[in-house]
Protein backbone atom coordinates (compact mmCIF):
# COMPACT_ATOMS: atom_id res chain seq x y z
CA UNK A 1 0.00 0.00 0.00
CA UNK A 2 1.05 3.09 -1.15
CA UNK A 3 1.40 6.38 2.08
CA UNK A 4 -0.83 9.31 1.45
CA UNK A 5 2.54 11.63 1.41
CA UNK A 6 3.80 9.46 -1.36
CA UNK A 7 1.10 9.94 -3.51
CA UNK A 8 0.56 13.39 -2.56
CA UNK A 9 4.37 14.20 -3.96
CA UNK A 10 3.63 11.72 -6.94
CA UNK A 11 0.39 13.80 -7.51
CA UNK A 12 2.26 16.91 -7.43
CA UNK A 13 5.92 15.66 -9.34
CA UNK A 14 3.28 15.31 -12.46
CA UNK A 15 1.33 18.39 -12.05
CA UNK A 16 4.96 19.96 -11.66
CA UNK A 17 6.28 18.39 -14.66
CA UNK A 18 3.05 19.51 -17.18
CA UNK A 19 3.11 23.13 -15.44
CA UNK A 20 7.49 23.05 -16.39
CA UNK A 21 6.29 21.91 -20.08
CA UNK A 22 3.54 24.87 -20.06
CA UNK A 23 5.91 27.11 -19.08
CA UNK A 24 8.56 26.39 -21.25
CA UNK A 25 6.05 26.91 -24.59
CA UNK A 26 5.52 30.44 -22.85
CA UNK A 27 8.32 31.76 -21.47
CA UNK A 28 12.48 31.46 -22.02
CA UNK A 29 13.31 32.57 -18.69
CA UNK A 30 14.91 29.54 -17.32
CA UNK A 31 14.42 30.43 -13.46
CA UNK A 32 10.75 30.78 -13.58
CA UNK A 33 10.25 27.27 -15.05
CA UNK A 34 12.61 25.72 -12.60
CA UNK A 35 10.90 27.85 -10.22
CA UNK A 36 7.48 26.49 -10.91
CA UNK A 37 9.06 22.73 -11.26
CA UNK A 38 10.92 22.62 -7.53
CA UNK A 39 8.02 24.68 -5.91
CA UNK A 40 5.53 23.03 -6.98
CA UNK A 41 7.08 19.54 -7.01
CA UNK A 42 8.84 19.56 -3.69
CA UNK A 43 8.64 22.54 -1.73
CA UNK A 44 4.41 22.39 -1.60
CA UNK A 45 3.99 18.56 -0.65
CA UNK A 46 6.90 19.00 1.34
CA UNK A 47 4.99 21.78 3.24
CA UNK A 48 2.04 20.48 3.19
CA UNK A 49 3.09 17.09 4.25
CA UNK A 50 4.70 18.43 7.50
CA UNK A 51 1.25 20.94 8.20
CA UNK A 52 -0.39 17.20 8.17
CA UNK A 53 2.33 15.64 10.45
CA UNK A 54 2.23 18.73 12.95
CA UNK A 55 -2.48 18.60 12.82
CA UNK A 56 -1.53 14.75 13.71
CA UNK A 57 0.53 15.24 16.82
């Protein structure tokens, strides 16, 4: 059985990925679509997996 924080970050690593795609066919700036890619694919399930772990305790 899969954890709910694993497929939370799955969830997100794919949402990630298609916004980094988007955002390459719109923009050339290189920081904003590695921006969007480690935000959204680590730093919010990260954060939002530790606001779950702190509502637990």
């Amino acid at each position: 059985m899969v954890s709910s924080d694993t497929r939370r970050s799955i969830l997100f690593a794919l949402t990630a990925t298609g916004l980094w795609v988007v955002a390459g066919q719109l923009t050339d700036s290189a920081p904003i679509q590695w921006g969007i890619l480690v935000g959204v694919g680590v730093i919010l399930p990260t954060v939002l997996a530790e606001r779950d772990r702190d509502g637990r305790d």
